[in-house]
Every structure is written in structure tokens, then in C-alpha cells.
N, C-alpha and C. Protein backbone atom coordinates (compact mmCIF):
# COMPACT_ATOMS: atom_id res chain seq x y z
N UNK A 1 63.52 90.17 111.90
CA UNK A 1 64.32 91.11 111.13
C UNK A 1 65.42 91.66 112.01
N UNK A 2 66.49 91.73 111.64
CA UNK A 2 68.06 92.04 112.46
C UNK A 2 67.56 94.03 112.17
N UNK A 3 68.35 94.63 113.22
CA UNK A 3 68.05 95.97 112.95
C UNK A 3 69.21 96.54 112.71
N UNK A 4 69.33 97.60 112.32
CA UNK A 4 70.91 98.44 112.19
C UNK A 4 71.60 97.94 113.65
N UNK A 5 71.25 98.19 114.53
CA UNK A 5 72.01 98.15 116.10
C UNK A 5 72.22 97.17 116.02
N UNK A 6 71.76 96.46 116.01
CA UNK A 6 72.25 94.74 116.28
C UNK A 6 73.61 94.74 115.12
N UNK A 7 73.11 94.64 113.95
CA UNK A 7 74.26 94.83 113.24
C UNK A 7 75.60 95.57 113.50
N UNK A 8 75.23 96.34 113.88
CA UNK A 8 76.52 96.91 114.57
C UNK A 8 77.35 96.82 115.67
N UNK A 9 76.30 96.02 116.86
CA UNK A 9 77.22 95.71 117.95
C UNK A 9 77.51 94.40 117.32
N UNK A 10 77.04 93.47 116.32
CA UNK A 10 78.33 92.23 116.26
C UNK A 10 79.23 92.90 115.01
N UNK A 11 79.13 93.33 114.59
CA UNK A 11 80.91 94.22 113.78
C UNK A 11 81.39 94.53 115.14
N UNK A 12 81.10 95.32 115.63
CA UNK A 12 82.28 95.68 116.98
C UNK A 12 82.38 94.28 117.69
N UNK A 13 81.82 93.86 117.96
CA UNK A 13 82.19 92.57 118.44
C UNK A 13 83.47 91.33 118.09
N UNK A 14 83.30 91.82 116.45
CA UNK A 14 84.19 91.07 115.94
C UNK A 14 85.65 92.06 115.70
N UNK A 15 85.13 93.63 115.90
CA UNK A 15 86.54 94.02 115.77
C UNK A 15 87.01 94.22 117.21
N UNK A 16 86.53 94.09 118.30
CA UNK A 16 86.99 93.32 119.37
C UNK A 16 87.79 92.13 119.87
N UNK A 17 87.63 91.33 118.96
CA UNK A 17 88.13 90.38 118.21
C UNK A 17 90.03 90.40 117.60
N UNK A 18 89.87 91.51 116.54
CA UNK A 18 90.94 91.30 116.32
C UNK A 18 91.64 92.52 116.97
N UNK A 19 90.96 93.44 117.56
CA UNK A 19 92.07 94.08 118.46
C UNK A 19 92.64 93.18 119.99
N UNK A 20 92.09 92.36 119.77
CA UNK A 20 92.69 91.55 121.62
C UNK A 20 93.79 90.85 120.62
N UNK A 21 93.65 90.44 119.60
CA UNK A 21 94.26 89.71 118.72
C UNK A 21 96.26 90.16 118.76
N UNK A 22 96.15 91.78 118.30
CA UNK A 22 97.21 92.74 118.04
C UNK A 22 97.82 92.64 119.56
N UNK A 23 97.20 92.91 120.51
CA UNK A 23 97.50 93.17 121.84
C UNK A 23 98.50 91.24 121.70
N UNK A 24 98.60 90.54 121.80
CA UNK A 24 98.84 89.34 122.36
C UNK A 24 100.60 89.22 121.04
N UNK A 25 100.26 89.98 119.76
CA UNK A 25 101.75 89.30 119.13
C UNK A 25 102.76 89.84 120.07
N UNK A 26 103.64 89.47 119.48
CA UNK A 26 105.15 89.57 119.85
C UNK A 26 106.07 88.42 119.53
N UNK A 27 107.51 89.12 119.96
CA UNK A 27 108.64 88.69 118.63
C UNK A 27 108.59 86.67 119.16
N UNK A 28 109.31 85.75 118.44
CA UNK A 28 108.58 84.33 118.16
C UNK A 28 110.54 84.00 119.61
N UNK A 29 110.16 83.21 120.40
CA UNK A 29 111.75 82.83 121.47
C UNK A 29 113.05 83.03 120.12
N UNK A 30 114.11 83.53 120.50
CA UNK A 30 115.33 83.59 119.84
C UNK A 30 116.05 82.34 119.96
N UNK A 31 116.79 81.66 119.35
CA UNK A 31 117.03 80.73 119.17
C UNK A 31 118.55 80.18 120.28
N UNK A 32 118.39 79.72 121.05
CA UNK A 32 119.17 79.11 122.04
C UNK A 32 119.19 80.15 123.52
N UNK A 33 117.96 80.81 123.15
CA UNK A 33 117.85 81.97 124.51
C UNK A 33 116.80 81.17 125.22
N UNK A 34 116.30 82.13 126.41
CA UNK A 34 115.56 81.39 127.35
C UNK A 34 114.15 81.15 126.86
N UNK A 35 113.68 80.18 127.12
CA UNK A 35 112.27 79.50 127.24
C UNK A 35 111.57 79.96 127.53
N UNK A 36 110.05 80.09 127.33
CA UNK A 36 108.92 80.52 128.22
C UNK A 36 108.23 81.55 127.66
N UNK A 37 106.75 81.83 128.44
CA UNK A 37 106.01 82.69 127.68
C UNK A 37 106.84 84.13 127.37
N UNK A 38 105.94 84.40 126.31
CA UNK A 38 106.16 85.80 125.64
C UNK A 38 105.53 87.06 126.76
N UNK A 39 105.94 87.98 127.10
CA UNK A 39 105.47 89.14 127.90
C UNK A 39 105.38 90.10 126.91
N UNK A 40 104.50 91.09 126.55
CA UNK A 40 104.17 91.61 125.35
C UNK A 40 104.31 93.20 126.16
N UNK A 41 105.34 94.01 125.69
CA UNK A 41 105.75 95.07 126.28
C UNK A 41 104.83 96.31 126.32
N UNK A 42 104.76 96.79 127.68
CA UNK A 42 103.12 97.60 127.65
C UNK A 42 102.68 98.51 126.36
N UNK A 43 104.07 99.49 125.54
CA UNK A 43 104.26 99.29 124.60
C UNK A 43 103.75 98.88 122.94
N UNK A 44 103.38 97.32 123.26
CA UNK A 44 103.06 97.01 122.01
C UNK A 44 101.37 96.95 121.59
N UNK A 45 100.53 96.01 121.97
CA UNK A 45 99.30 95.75 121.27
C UNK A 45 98.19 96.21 122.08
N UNK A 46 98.87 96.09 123.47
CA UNK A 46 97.92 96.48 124.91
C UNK A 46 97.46 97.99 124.81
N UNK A 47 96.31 98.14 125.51
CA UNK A 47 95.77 98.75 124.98
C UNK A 47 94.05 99.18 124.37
N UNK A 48 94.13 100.33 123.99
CA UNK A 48 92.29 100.55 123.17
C UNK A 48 92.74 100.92 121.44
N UNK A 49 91.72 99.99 120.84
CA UNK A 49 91.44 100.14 119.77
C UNK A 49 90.06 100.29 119.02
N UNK A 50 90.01 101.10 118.04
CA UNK A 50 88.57 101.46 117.80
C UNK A 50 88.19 101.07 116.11
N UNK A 51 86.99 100.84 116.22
CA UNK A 51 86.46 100.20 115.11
C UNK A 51 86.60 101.30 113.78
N UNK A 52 86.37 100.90 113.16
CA UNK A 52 86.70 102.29 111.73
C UNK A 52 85.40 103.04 111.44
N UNK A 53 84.74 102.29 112.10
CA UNK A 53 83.13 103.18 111.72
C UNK A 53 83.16 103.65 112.84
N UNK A 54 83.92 103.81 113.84
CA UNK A 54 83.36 104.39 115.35
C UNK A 54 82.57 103.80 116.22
N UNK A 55 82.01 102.54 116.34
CA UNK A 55 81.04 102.07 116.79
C UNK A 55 81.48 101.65 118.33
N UNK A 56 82.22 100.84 118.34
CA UNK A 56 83.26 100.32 119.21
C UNK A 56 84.78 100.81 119.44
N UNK A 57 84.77 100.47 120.91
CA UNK A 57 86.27 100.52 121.57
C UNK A 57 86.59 99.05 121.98
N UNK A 58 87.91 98.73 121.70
CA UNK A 58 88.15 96.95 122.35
C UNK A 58 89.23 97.35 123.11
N UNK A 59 89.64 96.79 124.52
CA UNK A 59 90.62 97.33 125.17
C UNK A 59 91.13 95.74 125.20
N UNK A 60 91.93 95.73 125.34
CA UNK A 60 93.52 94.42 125.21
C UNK A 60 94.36 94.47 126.46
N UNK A 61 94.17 93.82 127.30
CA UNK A 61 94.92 93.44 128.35
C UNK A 61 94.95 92.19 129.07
N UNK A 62 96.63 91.87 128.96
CA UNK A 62 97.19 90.61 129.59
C UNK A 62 96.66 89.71 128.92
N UNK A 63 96.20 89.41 127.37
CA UNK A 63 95.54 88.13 126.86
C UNK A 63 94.31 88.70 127.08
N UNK A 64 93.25 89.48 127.66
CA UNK A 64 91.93 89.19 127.38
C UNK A 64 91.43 90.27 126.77
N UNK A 65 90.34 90.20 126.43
CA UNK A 65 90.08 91.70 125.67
C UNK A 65 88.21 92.02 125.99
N UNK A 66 88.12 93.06 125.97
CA UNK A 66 86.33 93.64 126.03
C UNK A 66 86.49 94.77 124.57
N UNK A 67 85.20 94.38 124.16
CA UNK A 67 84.37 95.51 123.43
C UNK A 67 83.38 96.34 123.83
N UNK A 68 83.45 97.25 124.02
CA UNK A 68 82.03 98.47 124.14
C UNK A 68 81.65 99.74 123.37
N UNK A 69 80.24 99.77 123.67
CA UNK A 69 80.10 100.04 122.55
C UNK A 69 80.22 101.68 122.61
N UNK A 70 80.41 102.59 122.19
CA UNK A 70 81.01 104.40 121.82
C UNK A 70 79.77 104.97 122.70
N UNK A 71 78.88 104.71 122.41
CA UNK A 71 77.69 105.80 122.29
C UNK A 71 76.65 105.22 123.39
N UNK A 72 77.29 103.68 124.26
CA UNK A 72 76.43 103.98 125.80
C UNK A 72 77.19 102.94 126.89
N UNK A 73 78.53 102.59 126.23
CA UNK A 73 79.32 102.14 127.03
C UNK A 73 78.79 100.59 127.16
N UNK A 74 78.06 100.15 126.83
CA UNK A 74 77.77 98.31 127.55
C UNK A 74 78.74 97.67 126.77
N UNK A 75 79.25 96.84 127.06
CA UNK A 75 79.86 95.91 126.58
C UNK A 75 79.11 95.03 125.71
N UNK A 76 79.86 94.31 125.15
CA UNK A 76 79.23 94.34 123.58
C UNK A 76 80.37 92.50 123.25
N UNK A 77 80.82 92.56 123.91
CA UNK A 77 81.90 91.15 123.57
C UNK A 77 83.14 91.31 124.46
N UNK A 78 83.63 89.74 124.91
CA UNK A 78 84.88 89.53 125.51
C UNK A 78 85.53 88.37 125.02
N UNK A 79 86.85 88.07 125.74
CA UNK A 79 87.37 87.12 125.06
C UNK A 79 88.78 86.88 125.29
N UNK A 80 89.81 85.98 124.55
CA UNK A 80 90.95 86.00 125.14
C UNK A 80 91.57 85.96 123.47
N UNK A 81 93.05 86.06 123.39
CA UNK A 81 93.74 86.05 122.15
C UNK A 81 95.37 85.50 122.30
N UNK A 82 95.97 84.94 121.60
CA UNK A 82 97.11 84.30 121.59
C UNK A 82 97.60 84.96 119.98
N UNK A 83 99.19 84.98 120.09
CA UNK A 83 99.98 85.31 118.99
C UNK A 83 100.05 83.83 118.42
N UNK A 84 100.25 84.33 116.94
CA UNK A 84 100.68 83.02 116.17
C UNK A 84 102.14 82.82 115.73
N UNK A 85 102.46 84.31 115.31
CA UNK A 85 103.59 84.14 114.73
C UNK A 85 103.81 85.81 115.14
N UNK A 86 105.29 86.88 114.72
CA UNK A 86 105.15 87.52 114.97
C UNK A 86 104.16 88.60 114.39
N UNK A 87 103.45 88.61 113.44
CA UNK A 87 102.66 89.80 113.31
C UNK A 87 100.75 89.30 112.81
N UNK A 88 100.72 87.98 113.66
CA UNK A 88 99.39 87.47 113.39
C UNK A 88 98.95 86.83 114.81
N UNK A 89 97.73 87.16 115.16
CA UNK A 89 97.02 86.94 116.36
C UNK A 89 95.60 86.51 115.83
N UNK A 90 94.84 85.30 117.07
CA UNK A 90 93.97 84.43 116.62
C UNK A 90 93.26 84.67 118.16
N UNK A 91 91.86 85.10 117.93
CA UNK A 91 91.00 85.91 118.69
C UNK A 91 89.79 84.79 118.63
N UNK A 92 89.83 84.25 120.16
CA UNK A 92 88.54 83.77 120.45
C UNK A 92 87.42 85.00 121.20
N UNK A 93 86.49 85.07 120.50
CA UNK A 93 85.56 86.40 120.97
C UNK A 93 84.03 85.82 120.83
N UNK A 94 83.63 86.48 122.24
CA UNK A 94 82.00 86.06 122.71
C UNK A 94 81.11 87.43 122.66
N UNK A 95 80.22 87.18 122.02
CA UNK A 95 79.16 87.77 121.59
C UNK A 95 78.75 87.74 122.44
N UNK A 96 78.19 88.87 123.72
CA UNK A 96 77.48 89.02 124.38
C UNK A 96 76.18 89.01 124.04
N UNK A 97 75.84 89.73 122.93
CA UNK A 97 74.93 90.19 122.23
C UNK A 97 73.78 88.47 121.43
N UNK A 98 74.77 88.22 120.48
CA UNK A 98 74.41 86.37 120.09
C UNK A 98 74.25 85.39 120.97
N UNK A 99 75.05 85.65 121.97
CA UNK A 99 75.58 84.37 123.04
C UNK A 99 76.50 83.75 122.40
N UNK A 100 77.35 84.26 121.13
CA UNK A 100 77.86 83.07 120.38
C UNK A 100 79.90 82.95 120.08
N UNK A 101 80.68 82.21 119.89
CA UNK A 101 81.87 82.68 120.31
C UNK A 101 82.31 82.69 119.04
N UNK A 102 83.50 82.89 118.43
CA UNK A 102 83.78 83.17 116.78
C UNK A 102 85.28 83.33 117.19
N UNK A 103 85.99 82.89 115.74
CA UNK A 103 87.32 83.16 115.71
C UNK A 103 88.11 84.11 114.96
N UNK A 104 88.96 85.13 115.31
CA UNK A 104 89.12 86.01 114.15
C UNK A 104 90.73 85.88 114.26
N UNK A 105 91.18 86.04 112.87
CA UNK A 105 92.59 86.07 112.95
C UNK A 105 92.93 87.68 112.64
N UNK A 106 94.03 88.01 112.80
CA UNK A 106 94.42 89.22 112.68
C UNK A 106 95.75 89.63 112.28
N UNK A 107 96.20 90.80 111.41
CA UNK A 107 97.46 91.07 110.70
C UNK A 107 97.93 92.38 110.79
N UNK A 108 98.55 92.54 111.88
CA UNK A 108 99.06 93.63 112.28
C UNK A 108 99.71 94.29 110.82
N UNK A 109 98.68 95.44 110.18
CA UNK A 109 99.34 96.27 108.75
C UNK A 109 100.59 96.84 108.96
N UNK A 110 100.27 97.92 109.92
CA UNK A 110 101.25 98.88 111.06
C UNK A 110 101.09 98.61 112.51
N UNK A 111 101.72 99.62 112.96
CA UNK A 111 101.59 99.99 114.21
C UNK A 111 100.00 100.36 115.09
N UNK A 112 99.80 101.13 114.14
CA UNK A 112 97.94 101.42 114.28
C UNK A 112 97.00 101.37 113.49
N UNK A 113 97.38 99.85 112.91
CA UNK A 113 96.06 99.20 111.98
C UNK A 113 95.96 97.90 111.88
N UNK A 114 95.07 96.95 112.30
CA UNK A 114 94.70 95.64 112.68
C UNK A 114 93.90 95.16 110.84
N UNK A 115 94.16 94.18 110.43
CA UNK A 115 93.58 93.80 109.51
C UNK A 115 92.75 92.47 109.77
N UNK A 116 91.73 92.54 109.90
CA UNK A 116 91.50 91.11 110.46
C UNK A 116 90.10 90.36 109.81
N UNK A 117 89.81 88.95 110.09
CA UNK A 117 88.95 88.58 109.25
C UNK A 117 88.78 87.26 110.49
N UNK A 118 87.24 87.10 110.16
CA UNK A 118 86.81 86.93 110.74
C UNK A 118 86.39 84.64 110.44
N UNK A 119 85.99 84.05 111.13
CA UNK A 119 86.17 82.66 110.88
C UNK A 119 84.54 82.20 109.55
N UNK A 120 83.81 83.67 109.64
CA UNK A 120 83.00 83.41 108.56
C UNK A 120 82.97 84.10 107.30
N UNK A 121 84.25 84.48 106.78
CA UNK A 121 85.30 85.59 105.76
C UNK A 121 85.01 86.85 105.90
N UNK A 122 83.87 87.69 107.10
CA UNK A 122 83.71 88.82 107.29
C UNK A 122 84.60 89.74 107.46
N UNK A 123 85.40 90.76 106.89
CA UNK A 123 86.75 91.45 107.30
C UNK A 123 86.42 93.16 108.07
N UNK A 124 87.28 93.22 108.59
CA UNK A 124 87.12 94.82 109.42
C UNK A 124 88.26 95.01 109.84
N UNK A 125 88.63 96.48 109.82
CA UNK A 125 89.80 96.87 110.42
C UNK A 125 89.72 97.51 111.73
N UNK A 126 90.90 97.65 112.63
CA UNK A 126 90.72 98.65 114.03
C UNK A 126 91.78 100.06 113.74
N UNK A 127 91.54 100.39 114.69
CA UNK A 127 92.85 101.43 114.64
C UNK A 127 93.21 101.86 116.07
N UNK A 128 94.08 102.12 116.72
CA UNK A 128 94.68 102.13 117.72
C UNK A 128 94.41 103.34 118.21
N UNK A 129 93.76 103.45 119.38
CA UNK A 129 93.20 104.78 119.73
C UNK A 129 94.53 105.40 120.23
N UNK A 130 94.28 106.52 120.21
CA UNK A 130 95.47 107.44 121.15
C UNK A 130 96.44 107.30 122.16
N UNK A 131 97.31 107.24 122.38
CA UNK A 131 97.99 107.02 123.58
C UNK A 131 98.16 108.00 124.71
N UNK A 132 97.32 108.83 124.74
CA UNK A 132 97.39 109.68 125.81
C UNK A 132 96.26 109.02 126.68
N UNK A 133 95.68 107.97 126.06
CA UNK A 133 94.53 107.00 127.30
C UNK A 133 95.49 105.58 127.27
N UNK A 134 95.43 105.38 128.24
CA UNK A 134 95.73 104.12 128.62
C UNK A 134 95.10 103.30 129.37
């Protein structure tokens, strides 16, 4: 039998997921400008984002991302994320918890709201914690 907790560290897990997701868009090369990766301005996706139930924090940096969990700090999932286009990001994320890795895509609503869904149609949103933490 799965228990509430368990259930809840893989939702944060997966909204871990699509907050590394947000952290990685940015705008698509301009057309006859220079080549090469995208640098995603500290600015944009980088960063902590938190699950809507509170459960989880996912922090987003340089492409990789961690989840942990509110209420005793372990980590809970990691992972890396790439932009697709400019306002959609595709989140490979490992279940610490399962052992298991999953794909979530993600749709930046706003500025501080991640819409994202998950590679088994499970959906959850984040929200962009405060900026007075960095």
C-alpha cells in the first residue's frame, strides 16, 4: 500500500521536474546573429520554485535541478532540463524516492507559474518562490 508521504514526495518530484524545466527556456538564436548555446539570464527561470501544495522546493541551476522536500529538507529528486522552444522546457527527473527517471514538459503561464505535465498525463503546477532568496 503507497502512503500519503510517498505520494507526495513523487508529486514534488515531478514538480521538480518542471521547475528545472522553466529555469533552462530562453529566447530561440536570432536570425543571422551569433551561434551557440543559449545563457539563460540569472534573471529568468534560475532559481527556487515551489510546489502548489507546499510540499516541495526545486531549485534550477545551470541546466540541473534538485527537489526537497519543505518539512525535512532531503532531497526528493534531481535531474537536468533543456528549452524547446521559447516558453516550453522538457525535464528529465530522477526519483530518488522510485529509483525511477520520467519526463515532464513544461509551459511557462507567466513569470511565476510553470504549467507542466508529466510523460504519464499527470499535471501540477510550481510557482516561483520569492526573490529575496536566491
Amino acid at each position: 500500500m503507497i502512503n500519503a508521504g510517498l505520494i507526495r514526495v513523487s508529486a514534488a518530484a515531478a514538480m521538480a521536474v518542471a521547475l528545472a524545466a522553466c529555469q533552462s527556456a530562453g529566447p530561440p538564436p536570432m536570425r543571422g546573429g551569433p551561434s551557440g548555446p543559449y545563457v539563460a539570464p540569472s534573471s529568468g527561470f534560475e532559481g527556487e520554485w515551489i510546489s502548489t501544495d507546499g510540499v516541495a522546493i526545486s531549485r534550477f541551476i545551470s541546466g540541473r535541478f534538485e527537489t526537497l522536500a519543505t518539512d525535512t529538507g532531503n532531497k526528493l529528486a534531481e535531474g537536468s532540463y533543456s528549452q524547446v522552444d521559447p516558453s516550453t522546457v522538457s525535464i528529465s527527473v530522477t526519483s530518488l524516492i522510485r529509483q525511477t527517471t520520467t519526463q515532464v514538459n513544461c509551459l511557462m503561464a507567466t513569470q511565476t507559474m510553470l504549467n507542466c505535465t508529466g510523460s504519464n498525463g499527470s499535471q501540477f503546477s510550481l510557482i516561483r518562490r520569492s526573490t529575496g532568496i536566491s
